[in-house]
C-alpha atoms as a PDB file:
ATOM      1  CA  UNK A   1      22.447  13.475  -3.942  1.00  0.00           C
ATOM      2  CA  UNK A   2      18.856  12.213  -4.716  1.00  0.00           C
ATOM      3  CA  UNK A   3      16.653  13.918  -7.739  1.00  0.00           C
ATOM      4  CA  UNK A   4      14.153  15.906  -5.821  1.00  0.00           C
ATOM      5  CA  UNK A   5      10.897  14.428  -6.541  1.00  0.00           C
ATOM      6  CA  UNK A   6       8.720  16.815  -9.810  1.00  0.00           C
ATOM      7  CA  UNK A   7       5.541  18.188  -8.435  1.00  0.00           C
ATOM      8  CA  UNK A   8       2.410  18.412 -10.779  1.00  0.00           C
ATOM      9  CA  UNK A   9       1.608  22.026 -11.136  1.00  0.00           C
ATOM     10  CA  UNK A  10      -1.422  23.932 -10.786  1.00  0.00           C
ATOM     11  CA  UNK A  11      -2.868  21.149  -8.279  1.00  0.00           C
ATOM     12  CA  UNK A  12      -0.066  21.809  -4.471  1.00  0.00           C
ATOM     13  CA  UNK A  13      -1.589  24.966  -3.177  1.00  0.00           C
ATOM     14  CA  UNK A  14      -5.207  25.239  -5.350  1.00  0.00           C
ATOM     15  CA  UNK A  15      -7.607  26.445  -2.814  1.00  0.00           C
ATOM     16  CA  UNK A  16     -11.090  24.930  -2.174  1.00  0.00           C
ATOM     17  CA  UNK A  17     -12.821  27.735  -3.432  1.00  0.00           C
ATOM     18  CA  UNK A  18     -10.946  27.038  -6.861  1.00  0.00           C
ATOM     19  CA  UNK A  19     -12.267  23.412  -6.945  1.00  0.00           C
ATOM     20  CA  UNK A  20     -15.664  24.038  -5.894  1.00  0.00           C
ATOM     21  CA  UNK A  21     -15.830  26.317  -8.480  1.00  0.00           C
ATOM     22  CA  UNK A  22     -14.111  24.081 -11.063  1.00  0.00           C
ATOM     23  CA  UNK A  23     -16.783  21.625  -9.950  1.00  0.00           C
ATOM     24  CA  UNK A  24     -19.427  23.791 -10.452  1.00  0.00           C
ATOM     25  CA  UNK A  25     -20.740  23.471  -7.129  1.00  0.00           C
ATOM     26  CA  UNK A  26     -19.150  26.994  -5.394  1.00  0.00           C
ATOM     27  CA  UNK A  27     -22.379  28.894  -4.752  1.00  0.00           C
ATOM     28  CA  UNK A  28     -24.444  26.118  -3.840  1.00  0.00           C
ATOM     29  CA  UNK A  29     -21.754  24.842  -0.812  1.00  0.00           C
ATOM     30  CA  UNK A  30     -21.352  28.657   0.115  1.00  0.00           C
ATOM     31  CA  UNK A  31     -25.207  29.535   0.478  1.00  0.00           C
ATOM     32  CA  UNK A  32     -25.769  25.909   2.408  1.00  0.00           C
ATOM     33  CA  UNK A  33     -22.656  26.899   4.642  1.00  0.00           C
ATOM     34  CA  UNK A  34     -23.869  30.149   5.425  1.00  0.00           C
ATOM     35  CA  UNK A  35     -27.443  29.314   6.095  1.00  0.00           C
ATOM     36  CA  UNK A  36     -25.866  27.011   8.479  1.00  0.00           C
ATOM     37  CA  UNK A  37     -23.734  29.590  10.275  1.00  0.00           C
ATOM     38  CA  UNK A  38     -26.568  31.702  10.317  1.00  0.00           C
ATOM     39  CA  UNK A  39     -28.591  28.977  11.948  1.00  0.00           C
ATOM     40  CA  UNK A  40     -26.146  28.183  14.530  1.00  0.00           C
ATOM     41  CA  UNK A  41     -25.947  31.644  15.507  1.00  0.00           C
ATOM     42  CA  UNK A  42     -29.516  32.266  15.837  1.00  0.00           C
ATOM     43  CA  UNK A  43     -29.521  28.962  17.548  1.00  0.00           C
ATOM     44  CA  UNK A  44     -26.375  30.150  20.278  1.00  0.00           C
ATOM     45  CA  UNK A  45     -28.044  33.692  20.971  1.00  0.00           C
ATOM     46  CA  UNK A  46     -31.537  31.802  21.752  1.00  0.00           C
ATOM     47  CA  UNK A  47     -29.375  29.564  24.683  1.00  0.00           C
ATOM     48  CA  UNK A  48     -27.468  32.618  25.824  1.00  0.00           C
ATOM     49  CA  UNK A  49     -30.596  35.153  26.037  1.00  0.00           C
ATOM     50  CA  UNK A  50     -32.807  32.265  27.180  1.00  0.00           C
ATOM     51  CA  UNK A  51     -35.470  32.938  24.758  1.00  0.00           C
ATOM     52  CA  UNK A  52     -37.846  29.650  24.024  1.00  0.00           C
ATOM     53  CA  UNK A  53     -38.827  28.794  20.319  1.00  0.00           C
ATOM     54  CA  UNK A  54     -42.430  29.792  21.135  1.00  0.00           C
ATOM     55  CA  UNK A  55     -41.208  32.925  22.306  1.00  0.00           C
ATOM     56  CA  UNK A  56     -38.882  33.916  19.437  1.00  0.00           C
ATOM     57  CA  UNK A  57     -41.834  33.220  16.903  1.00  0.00           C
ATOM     58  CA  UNK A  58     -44.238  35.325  18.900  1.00  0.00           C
ATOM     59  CA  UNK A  59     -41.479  37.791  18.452  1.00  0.00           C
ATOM     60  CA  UNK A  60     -40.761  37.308  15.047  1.00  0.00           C
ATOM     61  CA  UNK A  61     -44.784  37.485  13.901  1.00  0.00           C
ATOM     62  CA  UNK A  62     -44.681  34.024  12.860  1.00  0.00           C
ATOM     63  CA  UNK A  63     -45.246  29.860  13.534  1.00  0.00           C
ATOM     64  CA  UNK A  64     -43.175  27.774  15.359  1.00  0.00           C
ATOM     65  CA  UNK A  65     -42.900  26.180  12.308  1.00  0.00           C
ATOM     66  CA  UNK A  66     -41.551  28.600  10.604  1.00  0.00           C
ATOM     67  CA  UNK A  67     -38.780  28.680  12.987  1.00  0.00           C
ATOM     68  CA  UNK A  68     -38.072  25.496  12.974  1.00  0.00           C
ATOM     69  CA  UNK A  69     -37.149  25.593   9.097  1.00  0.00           C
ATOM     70  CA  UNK A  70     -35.374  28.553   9.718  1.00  0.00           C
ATOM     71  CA  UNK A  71     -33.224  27.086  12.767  1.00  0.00           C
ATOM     72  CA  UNK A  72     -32.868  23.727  10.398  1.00  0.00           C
ATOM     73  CA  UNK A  73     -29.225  23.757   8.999  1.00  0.00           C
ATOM     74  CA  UNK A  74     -30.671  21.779   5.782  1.00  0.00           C
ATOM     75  CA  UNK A  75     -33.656  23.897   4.694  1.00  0.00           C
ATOM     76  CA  UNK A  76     -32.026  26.498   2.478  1.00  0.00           C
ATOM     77  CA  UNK A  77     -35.357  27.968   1.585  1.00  0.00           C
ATOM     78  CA  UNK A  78     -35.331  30.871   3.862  1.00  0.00           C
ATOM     79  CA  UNK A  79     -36.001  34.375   2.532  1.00  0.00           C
ATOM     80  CA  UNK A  80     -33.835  37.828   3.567  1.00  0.00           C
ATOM     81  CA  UNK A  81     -36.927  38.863   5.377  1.00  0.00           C
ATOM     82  CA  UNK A  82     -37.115  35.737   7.345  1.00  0.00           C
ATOM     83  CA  UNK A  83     -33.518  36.323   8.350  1.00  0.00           C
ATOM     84  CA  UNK A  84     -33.551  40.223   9.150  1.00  0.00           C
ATOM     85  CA  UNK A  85     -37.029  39.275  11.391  1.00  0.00           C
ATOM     86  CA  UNK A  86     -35.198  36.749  13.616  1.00  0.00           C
ATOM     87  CA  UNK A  87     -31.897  39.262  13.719  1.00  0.00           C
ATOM     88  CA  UNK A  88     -34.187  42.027  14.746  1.00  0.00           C
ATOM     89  CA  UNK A  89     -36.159  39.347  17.357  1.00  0.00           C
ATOM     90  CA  UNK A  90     -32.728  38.730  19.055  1.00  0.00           C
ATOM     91  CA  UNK A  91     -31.706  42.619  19.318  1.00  0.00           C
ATOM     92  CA  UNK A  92     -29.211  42.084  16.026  1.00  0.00           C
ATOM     93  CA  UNK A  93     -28.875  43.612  12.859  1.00  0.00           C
ATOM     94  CA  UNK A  94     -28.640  41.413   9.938  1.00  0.00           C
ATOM     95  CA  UNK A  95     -25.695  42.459   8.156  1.00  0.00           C
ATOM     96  CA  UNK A  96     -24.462  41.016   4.230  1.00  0.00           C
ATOM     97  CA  UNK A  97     -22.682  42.241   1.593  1.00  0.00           C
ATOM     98  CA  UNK A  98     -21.060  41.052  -2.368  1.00  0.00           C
ATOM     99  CA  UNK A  99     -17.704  40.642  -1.844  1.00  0.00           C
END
């Protein structure tokens, strides 16, 4: 019979939230991830209701540039507001919680 090969422990199984936050990087990858879900979203209910960019800012009170940071999956410097305005634009409710 052959020796079963030793494992290291504490490494087989860690999860990636565990080394993001060992890295120090956890909330930083978590707010850029969901600012891009969030983007995508906004960016899949705009196709599906057929609603322009022009006509979402009107909506939203706002510039077209504006919207175009907040559709951008790499600006992270969107506010709440900016978020529950563009929910609210496309008939949804912006909806977070601390888990």
């Amino acid at each position: 019979m052959k020796k079963a090969a030793k494992r290291k422990t504490g490494t087989i199984g860690s999860s990636f939230d565990s080394f993001l936050k060992q890295d120090g990087t956890y909330e930083e990858v978590t707010a850029r991830a969901i600012k891009r879900v969030l983007a995508r979203q906004l960016g899949d209910l705009m196709k599906r209701e057929e609603i322009s960019k022009t006509e979402l800012a009107s909506r939203m009170h706002t510039s077209r540039a504006q919207l175009d940071r907040l559709l951008d999956p790499e600006n992270e410097s969107v506010t709440l507001g900016t978020l529950a305005r563009a929910a609210k634009a496309v008939g949804r409710n912006l909806r977070m919680e601390l888990v």
